[in-house]
Protein backbone atom coordinates (compact mmCIF):
# COMPACT_ATOMS: atom_id res chain seq x y z
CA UNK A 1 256.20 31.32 142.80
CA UNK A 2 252.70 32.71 142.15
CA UNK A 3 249.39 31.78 143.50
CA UNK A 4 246.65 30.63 141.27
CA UNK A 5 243.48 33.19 141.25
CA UNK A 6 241.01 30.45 142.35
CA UNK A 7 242.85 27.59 143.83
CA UNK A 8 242.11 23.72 143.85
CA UNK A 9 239.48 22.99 146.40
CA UNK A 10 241.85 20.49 148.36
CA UNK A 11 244.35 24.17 148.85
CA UNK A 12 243.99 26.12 151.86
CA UNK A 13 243.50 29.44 151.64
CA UNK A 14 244.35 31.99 154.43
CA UNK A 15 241.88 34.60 154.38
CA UNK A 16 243.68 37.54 156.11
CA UNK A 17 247.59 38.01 155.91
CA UNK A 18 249.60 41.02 155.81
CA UNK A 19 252.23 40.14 153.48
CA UNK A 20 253.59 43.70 153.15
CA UNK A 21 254.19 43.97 156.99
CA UNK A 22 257.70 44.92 158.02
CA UNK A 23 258.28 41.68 159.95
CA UNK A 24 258.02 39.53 156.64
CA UNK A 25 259.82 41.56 154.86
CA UNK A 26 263.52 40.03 155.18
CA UNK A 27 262.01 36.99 153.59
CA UNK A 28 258.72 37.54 151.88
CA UNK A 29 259.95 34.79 148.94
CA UNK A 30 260.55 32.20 151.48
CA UNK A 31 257.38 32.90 153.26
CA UNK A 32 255.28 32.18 150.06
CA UNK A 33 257.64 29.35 149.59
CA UNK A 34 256.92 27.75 152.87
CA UNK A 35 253.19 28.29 152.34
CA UNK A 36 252.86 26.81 148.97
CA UNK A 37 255.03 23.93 150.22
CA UNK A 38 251.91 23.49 153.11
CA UNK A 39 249.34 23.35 150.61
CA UNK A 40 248.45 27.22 151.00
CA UNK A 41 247.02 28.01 147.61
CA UNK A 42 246.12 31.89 148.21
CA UNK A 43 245.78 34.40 150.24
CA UNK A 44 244.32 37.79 151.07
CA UNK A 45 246.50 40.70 151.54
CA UNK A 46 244.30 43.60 152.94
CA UNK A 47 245.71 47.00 153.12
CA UNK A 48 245.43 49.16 155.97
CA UNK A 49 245.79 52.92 155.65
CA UNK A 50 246.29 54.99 151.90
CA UNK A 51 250.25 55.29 152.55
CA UNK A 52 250.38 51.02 151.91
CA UNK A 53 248.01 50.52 148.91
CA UNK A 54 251.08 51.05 146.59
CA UNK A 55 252.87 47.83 149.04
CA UNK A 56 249.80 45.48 148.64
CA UNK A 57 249.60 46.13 144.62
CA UNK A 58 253.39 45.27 144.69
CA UNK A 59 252.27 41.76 146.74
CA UNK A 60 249.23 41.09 144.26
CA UNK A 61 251.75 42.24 141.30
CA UNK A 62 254.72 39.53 142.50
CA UNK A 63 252.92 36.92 143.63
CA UNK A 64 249.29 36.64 142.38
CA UNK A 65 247.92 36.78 146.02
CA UNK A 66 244.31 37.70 146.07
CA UNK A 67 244.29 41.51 147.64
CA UNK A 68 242.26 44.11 149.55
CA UNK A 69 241.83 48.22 149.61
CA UNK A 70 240.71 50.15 153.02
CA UNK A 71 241.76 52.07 155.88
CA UNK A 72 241.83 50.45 159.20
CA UNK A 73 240.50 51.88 162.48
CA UNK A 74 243.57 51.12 164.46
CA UNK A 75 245.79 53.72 162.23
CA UNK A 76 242.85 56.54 162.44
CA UNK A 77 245.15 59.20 163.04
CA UNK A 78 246.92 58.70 159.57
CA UNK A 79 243.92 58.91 157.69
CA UNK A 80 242.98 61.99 156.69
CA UNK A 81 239.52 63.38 154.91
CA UNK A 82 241.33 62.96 151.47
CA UNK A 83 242.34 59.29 151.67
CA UNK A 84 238.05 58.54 151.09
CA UNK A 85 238.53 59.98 147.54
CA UNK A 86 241.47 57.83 147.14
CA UNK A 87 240.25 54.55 148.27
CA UNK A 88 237.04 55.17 145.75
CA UNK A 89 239.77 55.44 142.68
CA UNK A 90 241.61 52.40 144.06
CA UNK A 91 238.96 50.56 144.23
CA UNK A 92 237.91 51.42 140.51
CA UNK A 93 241.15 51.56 139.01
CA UNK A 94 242.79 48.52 140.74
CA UNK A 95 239.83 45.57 141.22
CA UNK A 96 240.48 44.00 144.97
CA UNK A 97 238.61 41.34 145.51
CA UNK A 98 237.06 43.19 148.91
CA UNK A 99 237.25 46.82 151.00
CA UNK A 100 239.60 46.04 154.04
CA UNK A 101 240.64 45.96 156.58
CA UNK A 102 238.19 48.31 158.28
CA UNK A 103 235.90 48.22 160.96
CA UNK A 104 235.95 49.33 164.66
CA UNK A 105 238.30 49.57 167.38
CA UNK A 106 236.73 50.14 170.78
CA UNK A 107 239.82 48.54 172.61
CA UNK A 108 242.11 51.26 172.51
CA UNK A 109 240.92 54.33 174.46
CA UNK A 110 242.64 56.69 172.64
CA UNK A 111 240.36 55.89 169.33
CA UNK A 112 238.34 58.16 169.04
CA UNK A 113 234.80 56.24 168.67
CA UNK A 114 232.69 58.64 166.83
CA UNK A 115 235.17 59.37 164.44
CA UNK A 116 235.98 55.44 163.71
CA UNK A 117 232.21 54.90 163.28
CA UNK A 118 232.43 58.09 160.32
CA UNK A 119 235.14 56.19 158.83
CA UNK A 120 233.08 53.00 158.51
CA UNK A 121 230.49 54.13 157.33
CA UNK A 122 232.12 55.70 154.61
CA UNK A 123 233.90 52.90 153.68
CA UNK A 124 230.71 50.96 153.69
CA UNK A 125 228.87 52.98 150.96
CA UNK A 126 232.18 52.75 149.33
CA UNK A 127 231.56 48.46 149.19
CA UNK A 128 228.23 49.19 148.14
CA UNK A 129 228.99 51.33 145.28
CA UNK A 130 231.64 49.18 143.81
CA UNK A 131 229.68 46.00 144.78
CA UNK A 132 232.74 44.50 146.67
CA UNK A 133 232.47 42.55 150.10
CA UNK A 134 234.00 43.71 153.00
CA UNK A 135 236.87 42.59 155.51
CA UNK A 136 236.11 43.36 158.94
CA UNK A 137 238.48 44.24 162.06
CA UNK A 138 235.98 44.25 165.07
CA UNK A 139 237.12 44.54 168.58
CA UNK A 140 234.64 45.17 171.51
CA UNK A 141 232.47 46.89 169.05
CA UNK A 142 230.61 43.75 167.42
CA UNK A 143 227.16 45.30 167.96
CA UNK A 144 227.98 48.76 166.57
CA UNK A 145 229.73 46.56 163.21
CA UNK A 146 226.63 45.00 162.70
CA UNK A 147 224.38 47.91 163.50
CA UNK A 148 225.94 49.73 160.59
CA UNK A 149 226.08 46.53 158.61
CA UNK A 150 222.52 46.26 158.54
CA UNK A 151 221.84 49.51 157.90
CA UNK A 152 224.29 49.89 154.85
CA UNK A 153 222.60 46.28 153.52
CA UNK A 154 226.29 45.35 153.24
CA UNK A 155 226.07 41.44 153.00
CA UNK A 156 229.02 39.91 152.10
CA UNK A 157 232.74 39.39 153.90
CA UNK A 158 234.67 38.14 156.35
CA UNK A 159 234.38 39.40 160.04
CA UNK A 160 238.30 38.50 160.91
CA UNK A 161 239.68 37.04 164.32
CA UNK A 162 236.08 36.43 165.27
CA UNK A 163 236.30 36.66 169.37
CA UNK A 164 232.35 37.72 169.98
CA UNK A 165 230.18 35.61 171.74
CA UNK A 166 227.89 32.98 170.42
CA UNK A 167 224.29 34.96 169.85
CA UNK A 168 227.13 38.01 167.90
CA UNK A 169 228.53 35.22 165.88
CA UNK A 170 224.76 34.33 164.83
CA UNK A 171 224.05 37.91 164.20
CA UNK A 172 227.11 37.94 161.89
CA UNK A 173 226.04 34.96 160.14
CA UNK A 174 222.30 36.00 159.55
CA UNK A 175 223.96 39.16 157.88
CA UNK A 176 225.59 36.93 155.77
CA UNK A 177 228.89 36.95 156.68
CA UNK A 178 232.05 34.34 157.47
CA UNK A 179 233.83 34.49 160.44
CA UNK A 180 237.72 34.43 160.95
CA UNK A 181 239.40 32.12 162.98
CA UNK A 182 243.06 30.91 163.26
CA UNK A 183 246.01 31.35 165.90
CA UNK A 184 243.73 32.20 168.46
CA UNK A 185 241.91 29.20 168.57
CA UNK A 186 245.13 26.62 169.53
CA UNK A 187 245.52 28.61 173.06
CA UNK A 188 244.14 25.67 175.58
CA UNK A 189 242.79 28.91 177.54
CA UNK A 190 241.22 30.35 174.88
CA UNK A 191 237.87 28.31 175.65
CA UNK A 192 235.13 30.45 174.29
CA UNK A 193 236.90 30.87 170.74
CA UNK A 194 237.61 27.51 170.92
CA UNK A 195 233.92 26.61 171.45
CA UNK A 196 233.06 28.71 168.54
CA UNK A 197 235.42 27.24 166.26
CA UNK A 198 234.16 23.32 167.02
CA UNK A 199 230.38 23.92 167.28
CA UNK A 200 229.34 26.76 164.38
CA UNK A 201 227.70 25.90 161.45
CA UNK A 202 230.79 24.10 159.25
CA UNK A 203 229.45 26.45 156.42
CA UNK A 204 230.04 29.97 158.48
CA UNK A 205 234.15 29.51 159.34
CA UNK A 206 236.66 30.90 157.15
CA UNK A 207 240.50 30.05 157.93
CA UNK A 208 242.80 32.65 158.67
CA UNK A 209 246.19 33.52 159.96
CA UNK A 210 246.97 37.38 160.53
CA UNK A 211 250.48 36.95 159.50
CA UNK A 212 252.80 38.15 160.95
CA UNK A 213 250.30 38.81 164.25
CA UNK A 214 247.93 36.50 166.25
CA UNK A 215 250.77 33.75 166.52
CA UNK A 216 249.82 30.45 167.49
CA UNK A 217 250.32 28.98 171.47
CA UNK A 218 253.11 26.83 170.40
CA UNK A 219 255.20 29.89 168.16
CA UNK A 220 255.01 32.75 170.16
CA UNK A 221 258.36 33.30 169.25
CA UNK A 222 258.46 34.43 165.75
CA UNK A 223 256.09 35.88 163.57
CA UNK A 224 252.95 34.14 162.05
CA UNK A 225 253.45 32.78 158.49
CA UNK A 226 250.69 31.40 156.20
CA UNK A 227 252.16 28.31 156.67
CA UNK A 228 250.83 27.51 159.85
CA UNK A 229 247.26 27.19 158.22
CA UNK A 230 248.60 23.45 157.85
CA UNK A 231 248.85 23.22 161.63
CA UNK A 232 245.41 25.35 162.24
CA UNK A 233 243.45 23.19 160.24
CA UNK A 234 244.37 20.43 162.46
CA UNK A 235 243.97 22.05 165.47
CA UNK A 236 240.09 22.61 163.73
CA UNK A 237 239.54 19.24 162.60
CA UNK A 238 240.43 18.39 166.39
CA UNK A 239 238.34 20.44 167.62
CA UNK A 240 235.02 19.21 165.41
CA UNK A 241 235.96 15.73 165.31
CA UNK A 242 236.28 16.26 162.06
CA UNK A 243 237.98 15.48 158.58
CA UNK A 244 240.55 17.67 158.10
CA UNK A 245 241.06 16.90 154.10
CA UNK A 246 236.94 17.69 154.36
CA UNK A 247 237.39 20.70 156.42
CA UNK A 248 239.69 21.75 153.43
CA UNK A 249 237.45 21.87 150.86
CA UNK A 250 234.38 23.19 152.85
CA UNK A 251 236.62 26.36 154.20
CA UNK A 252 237.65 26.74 150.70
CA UNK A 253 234.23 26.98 148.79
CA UNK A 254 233.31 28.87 152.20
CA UNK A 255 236.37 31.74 151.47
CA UNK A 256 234.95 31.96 147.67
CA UNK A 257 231.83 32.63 149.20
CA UNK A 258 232.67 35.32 151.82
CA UNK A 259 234.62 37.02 148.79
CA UNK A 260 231.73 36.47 146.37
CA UNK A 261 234.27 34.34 143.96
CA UNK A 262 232.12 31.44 143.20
């Protein structure tokens, strides 16, 4: 029950899923099981603070899922000066295929900006030095992202759960990066993501699915799986009036891309 380190180009590949989270963890076998059985052939694990490195390893170790290393804004309380110093020897010692999930939270007020922006930064040399792409979480901070984007000359990743408007999405693109979309975009109200998601560039979407969070209009329910990347695709190819088995293969050499794989 093991992914393949660069799946066939008709697979999907879900390009942000927290494997390791609690709410998957009564049945993390069957989850993989269910994905491979809907044509997911990877996914990206990304870690989120120092204390769950040692959870996403295990994930990469069992199942052969593609992984990465960072500390994410959101938890900025539980990182502490040290965990830099760490992240630099994970990165060296364990080979991720990216630095995430970081970024910038301006959502929740009590995130303290300047701080976050400290963090990124760091963690943005940190890319640089090791030559790895990066995994973005950006909420109501696009132009700050991409300020310090630009200015680190990092190139290369994913900006995940894209929900910026049309000229940020350009700017993200120019800087050479993919943008995230998945649950979001089968919400009939969600009209401006939706927008995005039929009339970008083919070449700038990656598919995603934020398992166990961002779950989809019609399974609010329960938590997000991988396996509903056979249902987002759809809800995509409905959207451009397009192929889906085409989609497939352009979101898949598109993911390689973002990830610098191919």
């Amino acid at each position: 029950m093991r992914f393949d380190s660069l799946p066939a180009e008709d697979c999907l590949i879900d390009s942000h899923c927290h494997l390791d989270a609690p709410e998957l963890a009564a049945d993390v076998d069957g989850v993989v099981a269910r994905a491979q059985a809907a044509g997911v052939g990877q996914l990206l694990v990304p870690a989120v603070m120092a204390d769950n490195f040692d959870a996403v390893l295990a994930m990469r170790e069992r199942y052969g899922c593609w992984i990465a290393l960072g500390l994410h804004p959101i938890y900025l309380d539980r990182h502490l000066d040290e965990h830099l110093a760490l992240l630099d020897a994970a990165l060296a010692a364990h080979a991720p295929v990216a630095v995430g999930e970081i970024g910038l939270d301006f959502y929740l007020p009590e995130l303290d900006p300047a701080r976050q922006e400290k963090l990124l930064v760091e963690q943005l040399k940190l890319a640089r030095k090791h030559s790895l792409p990066v995994v973005l979480h950006v909420r109501r901070s696009v132009d700050r992202v991409l300020k310090h984007l630009r200015e680190q000359k990092v190139e290369c990743g994913i900006a995940h759960a894209f929900n910026g408007s049309e000229q940020q999405a350009q700017a993200f693109i120019r800087q050479g990066f993919k943008l995230g979309f998945g649950g979001a975009m089968t919400y009939s109200g969600s009209r401006r993501i939706r927008a995005l998601a039929a009339t970008l560039p083919l070449d700038s979407l990656a598919l995603e699915t934020d398992a166990p969070d961002i779950r989809p209009e019609y399974a609010q329910d329960r938590p997000n799986e991988p396996s509903q990347l056979a249902r987002f695709i759809d809800t995509l190819a409905e959207l451009r009036g397009a192929d889906a088995a085409s989609l497939r293969r352009a979101l898949h050499r598109n993911t390689l891309a973002a990830l610098a794989l191919a």
